[in-house]
Protein backbone atom coordinates (compact mmCIF):
# COMPACT_ATOMS: atom_id res chain seq x y z
CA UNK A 1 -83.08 44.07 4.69
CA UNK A 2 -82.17 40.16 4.11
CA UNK A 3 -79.55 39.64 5.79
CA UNK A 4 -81.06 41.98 8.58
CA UNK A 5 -84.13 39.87 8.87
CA UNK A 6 -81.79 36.55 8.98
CA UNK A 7 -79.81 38.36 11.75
CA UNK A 8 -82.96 39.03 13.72
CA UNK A 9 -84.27 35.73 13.20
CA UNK A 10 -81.39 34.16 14.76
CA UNK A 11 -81.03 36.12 17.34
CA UNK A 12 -84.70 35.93 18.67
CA UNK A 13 -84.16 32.02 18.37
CA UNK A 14 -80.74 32.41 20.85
CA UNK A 15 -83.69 34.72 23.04
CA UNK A 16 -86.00 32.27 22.89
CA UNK A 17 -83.97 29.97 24.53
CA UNK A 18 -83.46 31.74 27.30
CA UNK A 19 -87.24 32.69 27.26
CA UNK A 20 -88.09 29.17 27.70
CA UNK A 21 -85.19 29.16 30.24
CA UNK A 22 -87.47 31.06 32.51
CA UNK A 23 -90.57 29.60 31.56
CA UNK A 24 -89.21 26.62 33.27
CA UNK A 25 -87.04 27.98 36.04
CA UNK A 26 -89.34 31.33 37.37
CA UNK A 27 -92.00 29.26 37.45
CA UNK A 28 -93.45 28.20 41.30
CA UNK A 29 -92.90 24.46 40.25
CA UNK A 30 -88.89 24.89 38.89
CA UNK A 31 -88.83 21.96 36.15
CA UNK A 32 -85.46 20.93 34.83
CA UNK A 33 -86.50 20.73 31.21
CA UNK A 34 -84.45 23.65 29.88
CA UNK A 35 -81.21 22.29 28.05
CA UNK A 36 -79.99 25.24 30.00
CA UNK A 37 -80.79 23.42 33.38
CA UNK A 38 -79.13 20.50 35.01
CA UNK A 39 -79.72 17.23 33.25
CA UNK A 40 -82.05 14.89 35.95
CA UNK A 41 -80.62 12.36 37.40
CA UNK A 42 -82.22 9.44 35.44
CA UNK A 43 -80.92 11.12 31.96
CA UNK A 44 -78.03 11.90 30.19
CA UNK A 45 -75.84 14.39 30.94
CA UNK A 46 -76.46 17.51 28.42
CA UNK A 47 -74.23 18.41 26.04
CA UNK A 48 -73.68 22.39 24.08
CA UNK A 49 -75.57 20.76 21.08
CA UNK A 50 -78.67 20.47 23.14
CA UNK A 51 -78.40 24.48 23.57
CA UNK A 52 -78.84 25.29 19.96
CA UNK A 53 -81.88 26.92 19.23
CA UNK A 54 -84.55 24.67 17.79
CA UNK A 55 -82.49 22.08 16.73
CA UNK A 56 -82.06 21.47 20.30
CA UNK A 57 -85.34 20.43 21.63
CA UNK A 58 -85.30 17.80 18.72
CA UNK A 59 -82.14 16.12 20.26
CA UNK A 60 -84.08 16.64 23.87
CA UNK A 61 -86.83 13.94 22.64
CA UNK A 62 -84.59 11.55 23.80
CA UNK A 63 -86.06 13.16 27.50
CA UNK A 64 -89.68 12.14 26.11
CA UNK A 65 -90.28 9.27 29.14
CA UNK A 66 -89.25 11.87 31.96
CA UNK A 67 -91.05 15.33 31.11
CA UNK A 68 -93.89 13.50 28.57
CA UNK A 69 -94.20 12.23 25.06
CA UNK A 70 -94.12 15.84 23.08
CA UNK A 71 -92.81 17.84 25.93
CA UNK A 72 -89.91 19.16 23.48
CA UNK A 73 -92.61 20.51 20.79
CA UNK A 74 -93.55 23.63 22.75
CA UNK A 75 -90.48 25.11 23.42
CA UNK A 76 -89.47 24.69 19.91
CA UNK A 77 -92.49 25.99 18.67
CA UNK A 78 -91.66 28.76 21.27
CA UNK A 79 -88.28 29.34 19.91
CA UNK A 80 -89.45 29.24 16.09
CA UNK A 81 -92.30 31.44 16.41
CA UNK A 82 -90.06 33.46 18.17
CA UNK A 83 -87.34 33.78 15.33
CA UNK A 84 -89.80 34.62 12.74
CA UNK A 85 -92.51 37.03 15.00
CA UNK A 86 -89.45 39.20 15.77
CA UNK A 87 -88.07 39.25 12.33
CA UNK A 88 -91.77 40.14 10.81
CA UNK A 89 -92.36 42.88 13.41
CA UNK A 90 -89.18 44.61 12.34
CA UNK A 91 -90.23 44.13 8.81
CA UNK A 92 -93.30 45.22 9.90
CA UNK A 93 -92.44 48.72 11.83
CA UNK A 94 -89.68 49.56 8.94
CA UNK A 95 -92.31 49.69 6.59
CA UNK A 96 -94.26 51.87 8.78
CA UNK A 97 -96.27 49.71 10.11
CA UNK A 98 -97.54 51.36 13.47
CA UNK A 99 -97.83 54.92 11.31
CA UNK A 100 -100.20 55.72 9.43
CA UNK A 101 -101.00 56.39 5.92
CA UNK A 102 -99.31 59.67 4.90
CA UNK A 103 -97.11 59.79 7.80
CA UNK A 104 -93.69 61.98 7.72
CA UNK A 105 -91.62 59.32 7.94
CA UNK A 106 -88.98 59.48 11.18
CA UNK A 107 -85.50 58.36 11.15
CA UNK A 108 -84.61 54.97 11.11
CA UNK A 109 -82.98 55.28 14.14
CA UNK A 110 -86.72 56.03 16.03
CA UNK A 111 -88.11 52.80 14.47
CA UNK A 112 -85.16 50.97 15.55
CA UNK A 113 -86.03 51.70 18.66
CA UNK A 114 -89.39 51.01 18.66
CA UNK A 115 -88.46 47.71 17.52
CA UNK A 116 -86.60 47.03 20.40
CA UNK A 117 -89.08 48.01 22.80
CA UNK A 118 -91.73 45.96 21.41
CA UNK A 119 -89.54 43.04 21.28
CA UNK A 120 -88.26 43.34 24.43
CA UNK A 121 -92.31 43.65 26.03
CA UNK A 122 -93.16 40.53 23.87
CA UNK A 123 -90.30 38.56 25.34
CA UNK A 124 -91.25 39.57 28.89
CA UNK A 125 -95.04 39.00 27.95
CA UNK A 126 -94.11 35.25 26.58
CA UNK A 127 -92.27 34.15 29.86
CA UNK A 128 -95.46 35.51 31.91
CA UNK A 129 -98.18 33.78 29.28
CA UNK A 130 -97.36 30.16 29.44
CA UNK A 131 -96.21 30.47 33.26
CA UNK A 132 -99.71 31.62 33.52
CA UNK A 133 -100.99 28.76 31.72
CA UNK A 134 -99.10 26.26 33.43
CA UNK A 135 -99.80 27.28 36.66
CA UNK A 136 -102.32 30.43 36.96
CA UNK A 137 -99.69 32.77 38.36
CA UNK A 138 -97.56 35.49 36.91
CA UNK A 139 -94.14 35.62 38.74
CA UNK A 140 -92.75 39.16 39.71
CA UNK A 141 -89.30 37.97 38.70
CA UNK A 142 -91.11 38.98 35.10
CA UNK A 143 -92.90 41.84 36.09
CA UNK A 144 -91.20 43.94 38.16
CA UNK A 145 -87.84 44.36 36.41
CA UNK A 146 -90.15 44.45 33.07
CA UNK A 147 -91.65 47.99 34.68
CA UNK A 148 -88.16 48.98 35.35
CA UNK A 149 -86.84 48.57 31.99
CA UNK A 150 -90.42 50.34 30.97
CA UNK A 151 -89.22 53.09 32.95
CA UNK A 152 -85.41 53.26 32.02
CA UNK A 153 -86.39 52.93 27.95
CA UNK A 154 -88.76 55.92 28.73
CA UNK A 155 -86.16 58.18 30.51
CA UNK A 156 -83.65 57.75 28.38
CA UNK A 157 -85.09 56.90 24.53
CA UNK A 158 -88.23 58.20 24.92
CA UNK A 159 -88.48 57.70 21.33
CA UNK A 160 -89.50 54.09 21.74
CA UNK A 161 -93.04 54.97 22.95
CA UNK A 162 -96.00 54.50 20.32
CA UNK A 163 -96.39 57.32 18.12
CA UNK A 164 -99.33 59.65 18.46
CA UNK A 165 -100.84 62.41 16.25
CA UNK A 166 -103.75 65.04 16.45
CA UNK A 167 -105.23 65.23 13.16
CA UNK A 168 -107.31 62.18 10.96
CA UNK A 169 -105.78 63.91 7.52
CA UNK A 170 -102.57 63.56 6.39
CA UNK A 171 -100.00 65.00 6.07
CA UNK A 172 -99.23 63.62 10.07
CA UNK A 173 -96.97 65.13 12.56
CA UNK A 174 -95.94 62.44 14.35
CA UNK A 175 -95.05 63.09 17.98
CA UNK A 176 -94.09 60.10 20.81
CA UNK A 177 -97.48 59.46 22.80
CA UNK A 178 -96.93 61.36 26.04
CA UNK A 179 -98.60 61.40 28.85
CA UNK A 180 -101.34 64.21 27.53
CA UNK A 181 -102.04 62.93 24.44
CA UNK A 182 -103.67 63.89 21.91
CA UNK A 183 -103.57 66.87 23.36
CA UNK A 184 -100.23 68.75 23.74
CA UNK A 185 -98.14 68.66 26.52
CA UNK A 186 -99.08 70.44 29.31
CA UNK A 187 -96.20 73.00 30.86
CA UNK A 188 -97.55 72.61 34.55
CA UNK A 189 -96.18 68.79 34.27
CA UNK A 190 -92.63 70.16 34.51
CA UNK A 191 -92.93 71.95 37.60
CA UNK A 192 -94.04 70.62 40.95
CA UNK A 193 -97.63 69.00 39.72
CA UNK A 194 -95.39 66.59 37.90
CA UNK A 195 -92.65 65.50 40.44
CA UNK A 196 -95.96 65.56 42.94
CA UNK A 197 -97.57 63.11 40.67
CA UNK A 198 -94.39 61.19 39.66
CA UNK A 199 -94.12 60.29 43.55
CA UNK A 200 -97.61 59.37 43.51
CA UNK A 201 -96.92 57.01 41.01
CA UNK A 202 -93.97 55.67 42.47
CA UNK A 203 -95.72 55.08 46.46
CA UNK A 204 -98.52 53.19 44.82
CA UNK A 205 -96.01 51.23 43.30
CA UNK A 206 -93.97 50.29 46.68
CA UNK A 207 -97.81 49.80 48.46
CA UNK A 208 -98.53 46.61 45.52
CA UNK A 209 -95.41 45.46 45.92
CA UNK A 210 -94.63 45.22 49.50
CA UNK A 211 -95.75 42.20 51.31
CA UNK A 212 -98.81 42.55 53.35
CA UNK A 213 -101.83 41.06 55.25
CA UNK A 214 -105.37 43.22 54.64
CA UNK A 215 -107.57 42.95 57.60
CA UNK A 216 -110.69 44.28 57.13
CA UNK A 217 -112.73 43.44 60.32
CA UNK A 218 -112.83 45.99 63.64
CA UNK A 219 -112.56 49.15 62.27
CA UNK A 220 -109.87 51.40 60.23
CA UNK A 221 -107.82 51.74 63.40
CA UNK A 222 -106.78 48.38 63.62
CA UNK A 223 -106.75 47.76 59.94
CA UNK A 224 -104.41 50.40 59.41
CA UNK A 225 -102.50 48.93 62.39
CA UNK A 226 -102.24 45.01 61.41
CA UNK A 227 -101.14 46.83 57.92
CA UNK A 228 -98.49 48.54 59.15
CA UNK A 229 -97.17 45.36 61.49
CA UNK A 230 -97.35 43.01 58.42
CA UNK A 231 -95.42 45.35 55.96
CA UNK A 232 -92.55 46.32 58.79
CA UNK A 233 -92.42 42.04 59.69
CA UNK A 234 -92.55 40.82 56.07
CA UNK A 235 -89.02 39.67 54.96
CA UNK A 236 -89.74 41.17 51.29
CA UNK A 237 -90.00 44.43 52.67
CA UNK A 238 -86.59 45.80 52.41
CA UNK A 239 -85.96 44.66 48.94
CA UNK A 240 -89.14 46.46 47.43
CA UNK A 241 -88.72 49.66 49.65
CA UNK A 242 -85.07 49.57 48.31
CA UNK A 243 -86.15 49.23 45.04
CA UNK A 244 -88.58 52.38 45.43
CA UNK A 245 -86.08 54.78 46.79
CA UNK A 246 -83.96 54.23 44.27
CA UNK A 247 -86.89 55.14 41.69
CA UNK A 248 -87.36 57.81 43.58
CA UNK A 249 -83.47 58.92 43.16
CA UNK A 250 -83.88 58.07 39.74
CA UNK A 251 -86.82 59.80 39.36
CA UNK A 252 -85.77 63.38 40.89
CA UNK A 253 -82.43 63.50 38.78
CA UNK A 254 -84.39 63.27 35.31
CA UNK A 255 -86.94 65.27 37.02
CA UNK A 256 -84.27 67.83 37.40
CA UNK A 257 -83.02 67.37 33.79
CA UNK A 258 -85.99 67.89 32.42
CA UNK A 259 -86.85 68.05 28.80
CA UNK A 260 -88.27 64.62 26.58
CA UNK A 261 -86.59 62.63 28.97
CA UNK A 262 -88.57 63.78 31.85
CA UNK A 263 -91.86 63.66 29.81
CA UNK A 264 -90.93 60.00 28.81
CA UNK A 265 -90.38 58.64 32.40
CA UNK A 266 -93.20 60.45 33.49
CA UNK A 267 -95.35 58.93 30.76
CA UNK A 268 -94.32 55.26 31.52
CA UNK A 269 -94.87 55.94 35.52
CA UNK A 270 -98.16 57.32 34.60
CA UNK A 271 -98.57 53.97 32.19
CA UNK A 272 -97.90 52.00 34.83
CA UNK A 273 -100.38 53.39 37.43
CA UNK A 274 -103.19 53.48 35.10
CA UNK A 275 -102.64 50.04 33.64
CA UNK A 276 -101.93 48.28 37.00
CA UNK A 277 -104.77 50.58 39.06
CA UNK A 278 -107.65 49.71 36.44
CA UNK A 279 -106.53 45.85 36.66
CA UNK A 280 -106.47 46.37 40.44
CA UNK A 281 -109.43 48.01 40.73
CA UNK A 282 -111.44 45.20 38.71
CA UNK A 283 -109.26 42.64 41.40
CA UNK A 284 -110.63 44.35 44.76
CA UNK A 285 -114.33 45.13 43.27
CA UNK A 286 -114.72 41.68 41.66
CA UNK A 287 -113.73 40.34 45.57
CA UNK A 288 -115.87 42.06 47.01
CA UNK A 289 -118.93 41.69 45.21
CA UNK A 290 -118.58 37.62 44.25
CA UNK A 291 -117.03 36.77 47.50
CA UNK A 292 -114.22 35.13 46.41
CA UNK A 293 -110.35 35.97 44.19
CA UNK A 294 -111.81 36.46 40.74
CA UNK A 295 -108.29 37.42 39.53
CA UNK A 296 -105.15 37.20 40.77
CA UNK A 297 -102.05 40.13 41.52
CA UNK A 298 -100.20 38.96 39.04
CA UNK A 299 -102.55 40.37 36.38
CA UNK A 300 -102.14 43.55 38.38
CA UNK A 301 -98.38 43.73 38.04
CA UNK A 302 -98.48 42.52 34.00
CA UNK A 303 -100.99 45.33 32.81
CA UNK A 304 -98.68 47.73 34.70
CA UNK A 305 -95.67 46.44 33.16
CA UNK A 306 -97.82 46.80 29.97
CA UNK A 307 -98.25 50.38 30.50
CA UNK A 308 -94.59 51.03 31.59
CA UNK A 309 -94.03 50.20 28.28
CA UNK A 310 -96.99 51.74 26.28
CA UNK A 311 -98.22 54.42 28.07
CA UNK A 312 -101.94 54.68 29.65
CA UNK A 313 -103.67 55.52 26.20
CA UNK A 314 -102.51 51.66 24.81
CA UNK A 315 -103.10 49.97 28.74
CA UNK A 316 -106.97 51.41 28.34
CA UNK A 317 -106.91 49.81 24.77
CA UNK A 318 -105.19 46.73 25.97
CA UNK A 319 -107.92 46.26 29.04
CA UNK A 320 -110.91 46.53 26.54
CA UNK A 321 -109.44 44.11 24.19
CA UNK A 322 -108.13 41.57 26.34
CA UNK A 323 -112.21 39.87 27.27
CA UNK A 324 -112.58 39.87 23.37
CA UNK A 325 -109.12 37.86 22.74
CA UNK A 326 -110.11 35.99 25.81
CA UNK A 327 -113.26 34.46 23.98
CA UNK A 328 -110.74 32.51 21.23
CA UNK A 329 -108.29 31.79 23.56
CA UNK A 330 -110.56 30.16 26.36
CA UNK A 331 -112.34 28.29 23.81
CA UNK A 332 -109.01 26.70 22.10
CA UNK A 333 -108.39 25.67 25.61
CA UNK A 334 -111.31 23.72 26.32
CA UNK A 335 -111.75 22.54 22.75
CA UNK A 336 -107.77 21.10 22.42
CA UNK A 337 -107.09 20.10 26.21
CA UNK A 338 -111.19 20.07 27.94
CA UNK A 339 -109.35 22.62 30.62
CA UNK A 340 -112.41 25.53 32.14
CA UNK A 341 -110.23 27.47 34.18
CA UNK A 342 -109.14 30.65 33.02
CA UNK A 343 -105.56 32.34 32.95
CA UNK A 344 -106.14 36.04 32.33
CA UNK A 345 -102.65 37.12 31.70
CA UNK A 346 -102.92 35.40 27.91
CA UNK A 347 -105.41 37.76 27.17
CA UNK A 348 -103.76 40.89 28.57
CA UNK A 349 -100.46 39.75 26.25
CA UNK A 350 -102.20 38.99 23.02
CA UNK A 351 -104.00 42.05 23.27
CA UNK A 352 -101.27 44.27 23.95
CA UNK A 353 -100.04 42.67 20.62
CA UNK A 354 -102.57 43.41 19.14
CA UNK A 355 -102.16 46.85 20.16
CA UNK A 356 -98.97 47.18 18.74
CA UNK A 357 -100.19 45.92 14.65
CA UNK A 358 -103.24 47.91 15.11
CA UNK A 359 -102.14 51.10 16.28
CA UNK A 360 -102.68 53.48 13.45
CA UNK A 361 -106.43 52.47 13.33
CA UNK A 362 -106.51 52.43 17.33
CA UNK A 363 -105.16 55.70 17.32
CA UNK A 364 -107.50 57.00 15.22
CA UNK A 365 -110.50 55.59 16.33
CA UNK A 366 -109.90 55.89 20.52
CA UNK A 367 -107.43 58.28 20.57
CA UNK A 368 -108.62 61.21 18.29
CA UNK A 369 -111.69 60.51 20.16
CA UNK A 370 -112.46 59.12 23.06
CA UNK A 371 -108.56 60.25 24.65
CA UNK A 372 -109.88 63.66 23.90
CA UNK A 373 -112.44 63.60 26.71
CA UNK A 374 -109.46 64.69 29.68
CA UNK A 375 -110.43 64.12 32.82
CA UNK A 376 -113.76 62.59 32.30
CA UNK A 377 -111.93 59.18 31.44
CA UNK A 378 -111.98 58.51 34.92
CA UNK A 379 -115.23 59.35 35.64
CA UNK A 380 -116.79 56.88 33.08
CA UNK A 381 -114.85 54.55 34.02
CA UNK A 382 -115.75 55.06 37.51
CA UNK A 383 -118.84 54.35 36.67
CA UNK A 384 -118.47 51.18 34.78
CA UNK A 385 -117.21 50.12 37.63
CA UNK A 386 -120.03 50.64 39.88
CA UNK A 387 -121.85 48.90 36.91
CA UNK A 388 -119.78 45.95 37.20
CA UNK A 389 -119.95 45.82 40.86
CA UNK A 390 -123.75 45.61 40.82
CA UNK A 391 -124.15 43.05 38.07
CA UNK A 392 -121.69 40.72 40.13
CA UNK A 393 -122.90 41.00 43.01
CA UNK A 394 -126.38 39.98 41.28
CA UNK A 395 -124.74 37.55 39.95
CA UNK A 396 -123.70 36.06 43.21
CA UNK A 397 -126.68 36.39 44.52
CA UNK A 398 -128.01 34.56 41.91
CA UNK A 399 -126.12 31.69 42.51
CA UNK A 400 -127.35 31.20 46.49
């Protein structure tokens, strides 16, 4: 376990350099402060030393009167946090962390697994948090492939979803937390309610994607119309539409398969919808009622990449925790640096962490519970909805 945990470690420093890679080169205003970048023009020319993990960013000082007197110290702190996170999370899940108490152990292959999901969604979600609080935008060069690896990881080791189980005494049969959960899976998904569903999933997908202009005055006619004009005229069109058929192809093959395969992808699709849609719904009803963007897309696509990874149990879980980690968060801010904006996509990250240490006592206390209520999830939260709605909009007319 040592010399694992020293392996790990170094190896999530070497990813940490390329996570601050894109931190600095994704982001809308490209900053050549990654050793991994070109050197500017009024420094040195960078040398293989400055790409060493940590050690690095202290030779990088010597950048201090271009980028700013401690610009080096995040990225390090980045890298080291990084190094030992990762090799306390494996710790962490080997010793049955995300199970819970009397737990038939699985094989150490499953965990493994886990592992690597987890650590692959906190990279991603590290890359999209401090782009986010640099600039109050999530890139889709982190999101979108992030909900494709979400949906390859659940096709083909469906194993690395959270684990789930249907009774509050041990002993627990553990079982990966498909779509149905807690309650077992349902045959009817296999057939043509699932691939009907699956498609579902996958159109809603293209539709957030795809470029487009909303025009909401003169009638559905010509809204429908001008929608249809902006998505065929938009240059990032093809790309995304390209991108869907080939989840669709994708789709239909381990449709046709069948077996855990077929319930994992169709568990991270349905992740993905939920997570995104609740985000997007909270977007669209927040406009309307305030008047004004009270959160941006980019939230929209990081809670579905969330789900692509978790499933839509853990998204709901993530969505009610993220105000609560928002409150710390959004005070640091304005305590350390006097900044009052907000970035949301911090929140949805550290909560989905959170998620992850938590689970056994998430699981049991929302999913043995409140999961078990079907089809009226979407009814309540329908309604919450329509709560929010009215207490912005008399909120807003407060204000005037």
């Amino acid at each position: 376990m040592t010399l694992t945990l020293i392996f790990i470690a170094i190896a999530a420093a070497c990813i940490g350099g390329q996570v601050n890679r894109g931190i600095y080169r994704l982001a809308w205003n490209k900053r050549q402060i990654s050793p991994w970048s070109k050197a500017p023009s009024e420094a040195a020319p960078r040398t293989w030393l400055d790409c060493i993990p940590i050690y690095g960013w202290l030779r990088l000082r010597r950048e201090s009167n271009l980028h700013g007197q401690a610009f080096w110290l995040r990225p390090l702190m980045i890298e080291l946090c990084l190094a030992t996170g990762l090799a306390a999370l494996y710790w962490f899940e080997m010793n049955l962390g995300i199970y819970p108490i009397g737990a038939i152990p699985p094989a150490e292959s499953v965990i493994q697994i886990q592992f690597l999901s987890h650590a692959c969604l906190i990279c991603l979600l590290t890359v999209a948090t401090f782009i986010d609080f640099d600039e109050q935008t999530i890139p889709d060069e982190i999101t979108i492939p992030g909900m494709l690896l979400g949906f390859v990881l659940g096709a083909f080791l469906p194993m690395s979803l959270l684990p789930a189980w249907s009774t509050f005494e041990p002993p627990h049969a553990i079982a990966p937390l498909w779509l149905t959960q807690p309650q077992p899976w349902s045959d009817f998904l296999d057939g043509n309610w699932g691939i009907g569903i699956a498609i579902m999933c996958i159109v809603g997908w293209w539709y957030a994607l795809v470029p487009k202009r909303l025009w909401y005055r003169s009638g559905l006619a010509r809204f429908l119309r001008y929608l249809a004009v902006s998505i065929r005229r938009s240059p990032g069109t093809p790309l995304v539409s390209a991108l869907a058929m080939a989840l669709l192809v994708f789709t239909l093959i381990i449709w046709w398969l069948g077996g855990s395969r077929w319930h994992g992808l169709l568990t991270t699709l349905g992740g993905m919808a939920a997570g995104g849609g609740v985000i997007w719904a909270v977007r669209v009803i927040a406009n309307v009622a305030l008047g004004e963007e009270a959160m941006g897309f980019g939230d929209v696509t990081l809670m579905g990449m969330i789900g692509a990874f978790m499933g839509w149990q853990p998204a709901l879980v993530v969505f009610f925790l993220a105000p609560f980690t928002g409150i710390f968060l959004s005070l640091g801010r304005f305590l350390f640096w006097g900044r009052k904006d907000i970035a949301y996509g911090p929140f949805l990250s550290l909560a989905a962490l959170l998620a992850i240490f938590f689970w056994p006592p998430i699981w049991d206390r929302w999913g043995l519970t409140v999961f078990s209520m079907g089809w009226l999830i979407p009814a309540i939260f329908g309604v919450c909805l329509l709560l929010m709605g009215l207490m912005l909009a008399a909120i807003r007319r407060f204000r005037s």
